[in-house]
C-alpha atoms as a PDB file:
ATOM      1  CA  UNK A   1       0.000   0.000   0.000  1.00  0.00           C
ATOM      2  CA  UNK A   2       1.274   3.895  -0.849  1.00  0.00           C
ATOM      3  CA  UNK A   3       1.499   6.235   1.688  1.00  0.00           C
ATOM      4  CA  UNK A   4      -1.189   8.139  -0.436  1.00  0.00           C
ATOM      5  CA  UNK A   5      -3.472   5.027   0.180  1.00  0.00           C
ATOM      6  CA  UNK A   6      -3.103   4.811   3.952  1.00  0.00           C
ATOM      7  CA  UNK A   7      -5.628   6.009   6.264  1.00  0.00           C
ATOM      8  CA  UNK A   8      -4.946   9.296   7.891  1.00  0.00           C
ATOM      9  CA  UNK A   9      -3.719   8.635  11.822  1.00  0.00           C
ATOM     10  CA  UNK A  10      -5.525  11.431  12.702  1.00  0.00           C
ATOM     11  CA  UNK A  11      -8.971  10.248  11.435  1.00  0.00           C
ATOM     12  CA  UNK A  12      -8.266   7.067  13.580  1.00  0.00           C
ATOM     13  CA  UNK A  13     -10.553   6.950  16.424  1.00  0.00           C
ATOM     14  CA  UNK A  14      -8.815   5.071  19.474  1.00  0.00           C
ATOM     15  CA  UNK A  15     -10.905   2.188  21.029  1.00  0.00           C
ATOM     16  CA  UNK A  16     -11.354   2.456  24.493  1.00  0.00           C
ATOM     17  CA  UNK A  17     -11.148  -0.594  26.606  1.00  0.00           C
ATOM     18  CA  UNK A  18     -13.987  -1.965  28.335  1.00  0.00           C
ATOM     19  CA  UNK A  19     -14.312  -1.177  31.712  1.00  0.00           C
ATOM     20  CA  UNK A  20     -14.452  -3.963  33.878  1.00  0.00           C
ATOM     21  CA  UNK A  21     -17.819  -3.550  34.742  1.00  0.00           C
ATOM     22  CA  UNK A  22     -18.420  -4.266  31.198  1.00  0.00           C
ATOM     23  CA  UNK A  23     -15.796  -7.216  30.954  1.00  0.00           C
ATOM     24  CA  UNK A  24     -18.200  -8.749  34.014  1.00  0.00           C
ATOM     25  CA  UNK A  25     -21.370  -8.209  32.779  1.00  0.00           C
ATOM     26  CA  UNK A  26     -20.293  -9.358  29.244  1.00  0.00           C
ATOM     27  CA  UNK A  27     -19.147 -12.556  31.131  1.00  0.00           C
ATOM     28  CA  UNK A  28     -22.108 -13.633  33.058  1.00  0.00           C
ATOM     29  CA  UNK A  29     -24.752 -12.478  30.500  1.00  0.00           C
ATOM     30  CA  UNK A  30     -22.917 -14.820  28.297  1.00  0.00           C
ATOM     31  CA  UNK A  31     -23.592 -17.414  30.753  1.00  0.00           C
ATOM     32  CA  UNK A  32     -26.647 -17.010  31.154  1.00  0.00           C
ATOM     33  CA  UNK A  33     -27.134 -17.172  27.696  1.00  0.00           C
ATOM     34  CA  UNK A  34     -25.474 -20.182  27.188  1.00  0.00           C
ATOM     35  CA  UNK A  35     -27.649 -21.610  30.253  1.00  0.00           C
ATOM     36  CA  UNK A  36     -30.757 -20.771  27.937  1.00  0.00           C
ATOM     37  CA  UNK A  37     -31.944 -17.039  29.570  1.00  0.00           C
ATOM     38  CA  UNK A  38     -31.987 -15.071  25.556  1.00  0.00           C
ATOM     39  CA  UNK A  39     -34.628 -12.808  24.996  1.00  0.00           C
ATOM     40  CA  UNK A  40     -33.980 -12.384  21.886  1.00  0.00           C
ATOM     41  CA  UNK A  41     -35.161 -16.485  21.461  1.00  0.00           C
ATOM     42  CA  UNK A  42     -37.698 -17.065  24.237  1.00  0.00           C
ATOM     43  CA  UNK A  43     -41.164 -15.164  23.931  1.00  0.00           C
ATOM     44  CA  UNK A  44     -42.599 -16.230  27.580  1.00  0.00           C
ATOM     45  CA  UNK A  45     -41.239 -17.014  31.132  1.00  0.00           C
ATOM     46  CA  UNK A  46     -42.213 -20.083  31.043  1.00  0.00           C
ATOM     47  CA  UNK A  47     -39.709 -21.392  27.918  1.00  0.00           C
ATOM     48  CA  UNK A  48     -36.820 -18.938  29.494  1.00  0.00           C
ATOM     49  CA  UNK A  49     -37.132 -21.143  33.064  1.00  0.00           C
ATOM     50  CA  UNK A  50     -37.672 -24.341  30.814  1.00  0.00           C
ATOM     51  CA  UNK A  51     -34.806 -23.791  29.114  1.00  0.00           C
ATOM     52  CA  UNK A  52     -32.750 -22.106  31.833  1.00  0.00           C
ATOM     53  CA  UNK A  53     -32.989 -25.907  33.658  1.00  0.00           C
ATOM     54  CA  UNK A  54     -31.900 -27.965  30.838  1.00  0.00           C
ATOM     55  CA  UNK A  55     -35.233 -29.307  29.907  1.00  0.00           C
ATOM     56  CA  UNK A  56     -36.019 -32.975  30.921  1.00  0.00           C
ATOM     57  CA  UNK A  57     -32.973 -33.811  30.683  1.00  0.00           C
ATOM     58  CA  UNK A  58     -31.117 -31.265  32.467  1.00  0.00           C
ATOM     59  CA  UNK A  59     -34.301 -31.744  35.564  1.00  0.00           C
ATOM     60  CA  UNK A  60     -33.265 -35.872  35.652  1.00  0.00           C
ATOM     61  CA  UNK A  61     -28.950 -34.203  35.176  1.00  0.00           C
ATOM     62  CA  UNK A  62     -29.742 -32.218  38.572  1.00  0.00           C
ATOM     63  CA  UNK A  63     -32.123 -34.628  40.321  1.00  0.00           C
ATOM     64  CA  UNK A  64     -31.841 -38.242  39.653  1.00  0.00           C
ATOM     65  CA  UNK A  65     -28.330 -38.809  41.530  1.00  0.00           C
ATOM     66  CA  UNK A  66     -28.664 -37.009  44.779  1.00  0.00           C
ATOM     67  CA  UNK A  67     -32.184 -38.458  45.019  1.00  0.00           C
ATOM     68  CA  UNK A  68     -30.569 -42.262  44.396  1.00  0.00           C
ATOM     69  CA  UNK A  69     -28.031 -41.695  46.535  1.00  0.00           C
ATOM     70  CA  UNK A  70     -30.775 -40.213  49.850  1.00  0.00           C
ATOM     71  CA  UNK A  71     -33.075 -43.174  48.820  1.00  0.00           C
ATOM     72  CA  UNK A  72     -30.413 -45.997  48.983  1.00  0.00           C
ATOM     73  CA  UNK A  73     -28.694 -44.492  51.989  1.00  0.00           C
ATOM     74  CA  UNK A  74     -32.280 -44.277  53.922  1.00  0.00           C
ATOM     75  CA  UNK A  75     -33.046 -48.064  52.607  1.00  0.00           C
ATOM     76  CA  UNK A  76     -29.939 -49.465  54.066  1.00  0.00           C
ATOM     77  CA  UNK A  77     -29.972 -47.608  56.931  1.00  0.00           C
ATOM     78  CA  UNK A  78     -28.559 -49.664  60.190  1.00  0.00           C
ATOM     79  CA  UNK A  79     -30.884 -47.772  62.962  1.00  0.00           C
ATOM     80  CA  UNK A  80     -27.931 -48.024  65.211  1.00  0.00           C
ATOM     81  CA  UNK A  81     -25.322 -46.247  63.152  1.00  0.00           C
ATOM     82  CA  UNK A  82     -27.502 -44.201  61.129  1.00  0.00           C
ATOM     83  CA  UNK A  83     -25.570 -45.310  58.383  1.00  0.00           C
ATOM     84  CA  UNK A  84     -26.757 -46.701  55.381  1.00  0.00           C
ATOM     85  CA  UNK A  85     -24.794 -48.713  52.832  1.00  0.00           C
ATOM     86  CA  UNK A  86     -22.465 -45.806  51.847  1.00  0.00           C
ATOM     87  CA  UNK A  87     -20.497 -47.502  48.846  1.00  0.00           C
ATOM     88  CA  UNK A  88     -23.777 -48.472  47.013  1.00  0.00           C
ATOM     89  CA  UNK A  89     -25.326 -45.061  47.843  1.00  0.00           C
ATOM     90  CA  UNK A  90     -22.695 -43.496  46.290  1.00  0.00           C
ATOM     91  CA  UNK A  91     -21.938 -45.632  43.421  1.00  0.00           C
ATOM     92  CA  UNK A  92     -25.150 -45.437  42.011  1.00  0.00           C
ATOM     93  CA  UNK A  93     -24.954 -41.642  42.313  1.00  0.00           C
ATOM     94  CA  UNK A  94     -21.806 -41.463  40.774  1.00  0.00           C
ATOM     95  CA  UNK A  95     -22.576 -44.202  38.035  1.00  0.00           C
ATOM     96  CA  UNK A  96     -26.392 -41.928  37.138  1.00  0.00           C
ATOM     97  CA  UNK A  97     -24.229 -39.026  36.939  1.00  0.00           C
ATOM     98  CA  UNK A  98     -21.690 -40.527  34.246  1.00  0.00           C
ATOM     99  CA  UNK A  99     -24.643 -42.214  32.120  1.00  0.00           C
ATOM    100  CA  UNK A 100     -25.952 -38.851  31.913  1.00  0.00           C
ATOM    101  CA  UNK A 101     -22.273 -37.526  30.507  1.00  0.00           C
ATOM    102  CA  UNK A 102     -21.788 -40.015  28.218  1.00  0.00           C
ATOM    103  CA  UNK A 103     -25.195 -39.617  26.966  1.00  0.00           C
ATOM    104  CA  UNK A 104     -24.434 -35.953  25.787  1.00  0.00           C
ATOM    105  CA  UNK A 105     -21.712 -37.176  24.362  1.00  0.00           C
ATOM    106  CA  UNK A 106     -22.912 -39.623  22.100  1.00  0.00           C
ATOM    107  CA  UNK A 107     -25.856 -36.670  21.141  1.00  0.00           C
ATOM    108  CA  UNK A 108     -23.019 -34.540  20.500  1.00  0.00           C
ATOM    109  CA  UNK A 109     -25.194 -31.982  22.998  1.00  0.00           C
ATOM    110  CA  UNK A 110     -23.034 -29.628  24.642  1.00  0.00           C
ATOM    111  CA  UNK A 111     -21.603 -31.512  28.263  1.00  0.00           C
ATOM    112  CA  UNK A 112     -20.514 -28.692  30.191  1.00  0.00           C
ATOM    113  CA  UNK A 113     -23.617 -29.150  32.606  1.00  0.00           C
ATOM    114  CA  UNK A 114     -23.342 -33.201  32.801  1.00  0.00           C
ATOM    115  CA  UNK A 115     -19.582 -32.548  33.083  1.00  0.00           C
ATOM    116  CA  UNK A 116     -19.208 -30.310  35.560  1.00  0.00           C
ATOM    117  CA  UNK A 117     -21.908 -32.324  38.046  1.00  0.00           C
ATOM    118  CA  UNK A 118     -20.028 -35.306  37.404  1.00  0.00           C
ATOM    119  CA  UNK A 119     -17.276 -34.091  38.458  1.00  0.00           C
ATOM    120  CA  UNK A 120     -18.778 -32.556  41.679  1.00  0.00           C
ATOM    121  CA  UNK A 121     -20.622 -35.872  41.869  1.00  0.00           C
ATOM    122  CA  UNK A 122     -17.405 -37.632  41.807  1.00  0.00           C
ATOM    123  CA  UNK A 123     -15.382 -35.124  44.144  1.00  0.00           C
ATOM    124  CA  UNK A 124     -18.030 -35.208  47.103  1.00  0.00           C
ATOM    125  CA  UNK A 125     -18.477 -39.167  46.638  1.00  0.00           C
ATOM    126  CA  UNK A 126     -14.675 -38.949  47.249  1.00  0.00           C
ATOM    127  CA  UNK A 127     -14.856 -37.182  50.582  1.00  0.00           C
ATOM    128  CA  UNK A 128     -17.739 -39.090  51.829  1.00  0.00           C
ATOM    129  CA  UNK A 129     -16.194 -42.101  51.479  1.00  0.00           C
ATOM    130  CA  UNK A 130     -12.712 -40.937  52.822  1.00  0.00           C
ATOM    131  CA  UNK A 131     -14.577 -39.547  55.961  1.00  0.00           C
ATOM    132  CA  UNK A 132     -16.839 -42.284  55.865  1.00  0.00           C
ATOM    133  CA  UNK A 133     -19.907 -39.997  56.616  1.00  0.00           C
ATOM    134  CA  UNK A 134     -22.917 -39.883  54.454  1.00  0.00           C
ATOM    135  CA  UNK A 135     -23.301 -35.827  55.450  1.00  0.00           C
ATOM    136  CA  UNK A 136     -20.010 -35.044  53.633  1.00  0.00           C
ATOM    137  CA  UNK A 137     -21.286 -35.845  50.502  1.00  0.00           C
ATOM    138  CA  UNK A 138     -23.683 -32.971  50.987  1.00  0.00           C
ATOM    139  CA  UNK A 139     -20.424 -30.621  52.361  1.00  0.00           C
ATOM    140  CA  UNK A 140     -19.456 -28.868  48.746  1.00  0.00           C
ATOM    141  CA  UNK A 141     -22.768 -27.603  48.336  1.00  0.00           C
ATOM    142  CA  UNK A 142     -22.860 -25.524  51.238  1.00  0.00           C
ATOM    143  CA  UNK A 143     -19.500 -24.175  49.956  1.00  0.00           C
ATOM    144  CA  UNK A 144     -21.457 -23.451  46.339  1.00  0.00           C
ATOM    145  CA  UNK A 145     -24.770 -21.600  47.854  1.00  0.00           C
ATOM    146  CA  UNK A 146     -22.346 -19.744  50.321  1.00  0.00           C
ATOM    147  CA  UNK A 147     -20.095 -18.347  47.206  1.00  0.00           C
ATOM    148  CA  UNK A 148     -23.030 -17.209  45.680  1.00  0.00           C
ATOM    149  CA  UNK A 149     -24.966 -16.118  47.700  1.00  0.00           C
ATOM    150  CA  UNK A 150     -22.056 -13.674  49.324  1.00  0.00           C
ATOM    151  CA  UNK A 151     -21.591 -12.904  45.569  1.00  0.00           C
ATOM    152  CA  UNK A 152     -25.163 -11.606  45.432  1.00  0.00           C
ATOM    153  CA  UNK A 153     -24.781  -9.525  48.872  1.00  0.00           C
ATOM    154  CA  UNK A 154     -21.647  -7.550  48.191  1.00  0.00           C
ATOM    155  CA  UNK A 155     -22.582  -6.950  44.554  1.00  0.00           C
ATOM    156  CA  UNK A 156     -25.648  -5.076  45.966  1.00  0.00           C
ATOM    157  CA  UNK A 157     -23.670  -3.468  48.715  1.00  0.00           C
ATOM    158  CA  UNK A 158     -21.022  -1.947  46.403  1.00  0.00           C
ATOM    159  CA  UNK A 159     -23.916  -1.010  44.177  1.00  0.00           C
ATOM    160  CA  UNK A 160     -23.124  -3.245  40.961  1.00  0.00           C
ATOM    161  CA  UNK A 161     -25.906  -6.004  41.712  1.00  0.00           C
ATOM    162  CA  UNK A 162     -25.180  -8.905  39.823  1.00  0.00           C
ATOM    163  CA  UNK A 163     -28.581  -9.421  38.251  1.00  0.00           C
ATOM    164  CA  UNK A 164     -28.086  -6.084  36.361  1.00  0.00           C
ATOM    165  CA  UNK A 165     -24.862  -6.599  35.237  1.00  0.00           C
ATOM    166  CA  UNK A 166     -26.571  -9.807  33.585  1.00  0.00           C
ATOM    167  CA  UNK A 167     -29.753  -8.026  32.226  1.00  0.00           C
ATOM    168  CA  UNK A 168     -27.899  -5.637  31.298  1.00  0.00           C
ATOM    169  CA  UNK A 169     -25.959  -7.929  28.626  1.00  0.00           C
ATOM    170  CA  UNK A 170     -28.781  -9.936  28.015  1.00  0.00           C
ATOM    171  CA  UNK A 171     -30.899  -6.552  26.749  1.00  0.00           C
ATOM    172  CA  UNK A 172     -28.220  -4.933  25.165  1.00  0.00           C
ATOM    173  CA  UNK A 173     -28.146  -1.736  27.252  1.00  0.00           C
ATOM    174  CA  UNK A 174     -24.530  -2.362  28.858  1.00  0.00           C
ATOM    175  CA  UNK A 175     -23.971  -0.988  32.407  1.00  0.00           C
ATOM    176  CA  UNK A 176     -26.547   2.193  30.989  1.00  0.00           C
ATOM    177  CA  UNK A 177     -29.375   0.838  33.672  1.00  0.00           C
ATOM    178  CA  UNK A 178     -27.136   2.138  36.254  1.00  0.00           C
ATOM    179  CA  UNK A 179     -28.594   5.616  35.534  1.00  0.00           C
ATOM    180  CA  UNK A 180     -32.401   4.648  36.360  1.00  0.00           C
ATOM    181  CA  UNK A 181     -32.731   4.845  39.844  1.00  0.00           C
ATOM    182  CA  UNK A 182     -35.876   2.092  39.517  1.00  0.00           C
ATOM    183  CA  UNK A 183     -34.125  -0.127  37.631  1.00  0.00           C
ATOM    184  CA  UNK A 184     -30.706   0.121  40.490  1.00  0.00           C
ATOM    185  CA  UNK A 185     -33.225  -0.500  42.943  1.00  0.00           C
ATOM    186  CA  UNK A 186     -35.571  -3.729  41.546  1.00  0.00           C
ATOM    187  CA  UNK A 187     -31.843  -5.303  40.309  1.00  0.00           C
ATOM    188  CA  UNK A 188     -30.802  -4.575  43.740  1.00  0.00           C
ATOM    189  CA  UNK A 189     -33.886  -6.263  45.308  1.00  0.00           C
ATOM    190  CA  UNK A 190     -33.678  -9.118  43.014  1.00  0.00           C
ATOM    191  CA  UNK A 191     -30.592  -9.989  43.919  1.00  0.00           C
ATOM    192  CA  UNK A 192     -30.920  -9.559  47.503  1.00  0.00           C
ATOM    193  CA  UNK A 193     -33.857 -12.431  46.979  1.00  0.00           C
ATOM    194  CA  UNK A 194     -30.955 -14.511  45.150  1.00  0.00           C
ATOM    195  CA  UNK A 195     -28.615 -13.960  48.048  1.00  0.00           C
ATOM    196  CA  UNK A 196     -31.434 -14.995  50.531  1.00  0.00           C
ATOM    197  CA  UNK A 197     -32.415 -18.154  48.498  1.00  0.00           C
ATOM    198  CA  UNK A 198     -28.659 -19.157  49.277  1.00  0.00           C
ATOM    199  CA  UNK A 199     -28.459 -17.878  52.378  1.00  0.00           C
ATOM    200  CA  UNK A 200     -31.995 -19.938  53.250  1.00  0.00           C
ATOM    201  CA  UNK A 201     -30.748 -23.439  52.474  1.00  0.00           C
ATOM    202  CA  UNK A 202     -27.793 -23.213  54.488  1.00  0.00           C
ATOM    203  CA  UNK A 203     -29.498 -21.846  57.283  1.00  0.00           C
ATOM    204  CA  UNK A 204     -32.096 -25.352  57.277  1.00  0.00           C
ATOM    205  CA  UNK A 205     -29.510 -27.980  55.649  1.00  0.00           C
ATOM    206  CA  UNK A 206     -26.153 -26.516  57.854  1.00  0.00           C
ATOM    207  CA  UNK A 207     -28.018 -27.952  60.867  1.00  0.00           C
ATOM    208  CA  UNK A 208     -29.538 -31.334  59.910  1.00  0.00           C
ATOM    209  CA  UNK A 209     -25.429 -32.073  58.954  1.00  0.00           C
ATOM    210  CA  UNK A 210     -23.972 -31.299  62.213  1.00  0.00           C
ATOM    211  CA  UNK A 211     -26.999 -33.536  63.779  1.00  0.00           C
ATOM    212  CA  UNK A 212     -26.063 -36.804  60.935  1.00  0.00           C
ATOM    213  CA  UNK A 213     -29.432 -36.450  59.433  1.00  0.00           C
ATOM    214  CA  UNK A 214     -28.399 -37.791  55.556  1.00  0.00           C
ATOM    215  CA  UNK A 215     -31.878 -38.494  54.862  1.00  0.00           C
ATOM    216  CA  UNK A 216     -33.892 -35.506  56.052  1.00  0.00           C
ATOM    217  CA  UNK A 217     -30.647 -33.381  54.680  1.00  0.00           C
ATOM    218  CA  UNK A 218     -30.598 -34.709  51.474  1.00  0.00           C
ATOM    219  CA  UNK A 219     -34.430 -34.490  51.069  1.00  0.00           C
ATOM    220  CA  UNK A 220     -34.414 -31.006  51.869  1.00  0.00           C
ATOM    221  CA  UNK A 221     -31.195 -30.473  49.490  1.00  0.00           C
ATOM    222  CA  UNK A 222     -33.597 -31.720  46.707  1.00  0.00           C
ATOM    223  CA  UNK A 223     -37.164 -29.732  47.730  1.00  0.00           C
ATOM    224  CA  UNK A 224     -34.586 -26.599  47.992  1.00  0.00           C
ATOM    225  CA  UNK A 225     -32.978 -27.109  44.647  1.00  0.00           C
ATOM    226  CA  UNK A 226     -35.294 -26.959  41.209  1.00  0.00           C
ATOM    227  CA  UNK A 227     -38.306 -26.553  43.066  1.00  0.00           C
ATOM    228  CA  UNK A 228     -37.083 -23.055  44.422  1.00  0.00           C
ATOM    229  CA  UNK A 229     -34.837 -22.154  41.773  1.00  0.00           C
ATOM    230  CA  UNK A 230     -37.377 -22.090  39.243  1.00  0.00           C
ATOM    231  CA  UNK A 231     -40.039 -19.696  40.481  1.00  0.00           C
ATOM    232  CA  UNK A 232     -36.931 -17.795  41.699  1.00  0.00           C
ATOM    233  CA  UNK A 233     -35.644 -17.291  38.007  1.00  0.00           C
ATOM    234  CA  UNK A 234     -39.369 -16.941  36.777  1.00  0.00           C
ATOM    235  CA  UNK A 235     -39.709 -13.882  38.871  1.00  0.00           C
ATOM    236  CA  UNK A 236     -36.141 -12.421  38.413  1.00  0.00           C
ATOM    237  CA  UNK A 237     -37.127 -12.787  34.164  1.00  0.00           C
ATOM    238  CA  UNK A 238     -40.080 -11.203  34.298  1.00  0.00           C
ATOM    239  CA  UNK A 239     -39.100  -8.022  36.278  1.00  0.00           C
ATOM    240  CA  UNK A 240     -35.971  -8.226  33.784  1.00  0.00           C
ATOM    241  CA  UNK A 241     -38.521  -8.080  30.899  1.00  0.00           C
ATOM    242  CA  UNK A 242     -40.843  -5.565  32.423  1.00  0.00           C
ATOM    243  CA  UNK A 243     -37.694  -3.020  32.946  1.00  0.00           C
ATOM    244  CA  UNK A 244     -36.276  -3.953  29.394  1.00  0.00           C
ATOM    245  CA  UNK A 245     -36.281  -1.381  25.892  1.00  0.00           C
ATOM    246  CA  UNK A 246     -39.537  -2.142  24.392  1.00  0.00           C
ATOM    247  CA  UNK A 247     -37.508  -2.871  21.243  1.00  0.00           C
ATOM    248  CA  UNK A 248     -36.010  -5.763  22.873  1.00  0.00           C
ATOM    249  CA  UNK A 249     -39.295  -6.826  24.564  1.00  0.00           C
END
């Protein structure tokens, strides 16, 4: 190329990086867009929560091996122990879990989600049996909720809640919302709820461990999964819809 052919430097106009705000947001909306949550592809709540959960499949993905493993454990249960057959418990959970991986895999359906609770399936089957407790294999859950639901809290307390910086991606308005006072304060409220849905099951599952209750704990790890994350995420869309650009409504 001449130099008469090349663009004047001057006329240049010099990107800006993203802030990180933006790098953030950009990151979890895609997430949540990979989970399913696109309003650009789902015209009601009820396919955004549908899809948000995996469908069937990702329902049985989430449910099917803690449930085997609280049934088994509560069948073989030795009344003086209270300890049920831990290896079987555990194997079946374990061996549910990889069907359900290798089953994406031969659909050639993306197995991030069947990979990544196999391999928590795996890692608290691991400590379980090393302790030889059926409670541990509950233990790197409370870890998860407690992450996020401290993630939820400070992001509201230093006034970047988390569920704007992910509508905010997901609508295509960036970090703008931050300049509508009703918008700061329903994204801040929203994820307060998040924070408390985390907050709520360790508060009823943290003490059913420390007493050895593996049945009653892992019940209560199932009724306080799906069955309160999806009216959770129902609410949290529609409020996200309702506060949305009408063009992207």
């Amino acid at each position: 190329m001449t130099d008469s052919a090349r663009p004047d430097e001057g006329d240049r106009v010099p990107l800006e990086p993203p802030s990180a705000a933006d790098s953030v947001s950009a990151a979890l909306g895609g997430a949540a867009r990979r989970a399913g949550l696109d309003p650009s592809q789902h015209a009601s709540t009820g396919a955004a929560v549908w899809a948000a959960m995996g469908g069937v499949r990702g329902i049985l993905e989430s449910v099917l091996p803690s449930l085997a493993f609280v049934v088994l454990f509560t069948l073989t249960n030795d009344p003086e122990t209270r300890q049920g057959n831990l290896p079987l418990s555990l194997g079946v959970s374990v061996g549910l879990a990889l069907v359900f991986t290798i089953a994406r895999l031969i659909a050639k359906s993306p197995p991030s989600a069947a990979i990544g609770g196999l391999v928590a399936t795996v890692a608290a089957a691991l400590l379980a049996l090393f302790t030889g407790r059926g409670q541990d294999n509950f233990v790197f859950g409370f870890f998860t909720n407690g992450a996020y639901g401290a993630a939820f809290l400070v992001s509201v307390l230093v006034g970047w809640p988390l569920i704007g910086l992910i509508a905010g991606y997901l609508v295509g308005e960036g970090t703008a919302w931050r300049r509508d006072k009703r918008k700061r304060r329903v994204y801040a409220l929203l994820s307060l709820g998040w924070a408390g849905l985390f907050a709520a099951r360790l508060i009823v599952q943290l003490p059913l461990y420390f007493a050895g209750d593996v049945t009653a704990l892992g019940t209560l790890k199932i009724v306080m999964g799906l069955p309160l994350f999806a009216p959770m995420l129902a609410v949290t869309w529609l409020a996200v819809r309702a506060l949305s650009p009408r063009r992207e409504a």
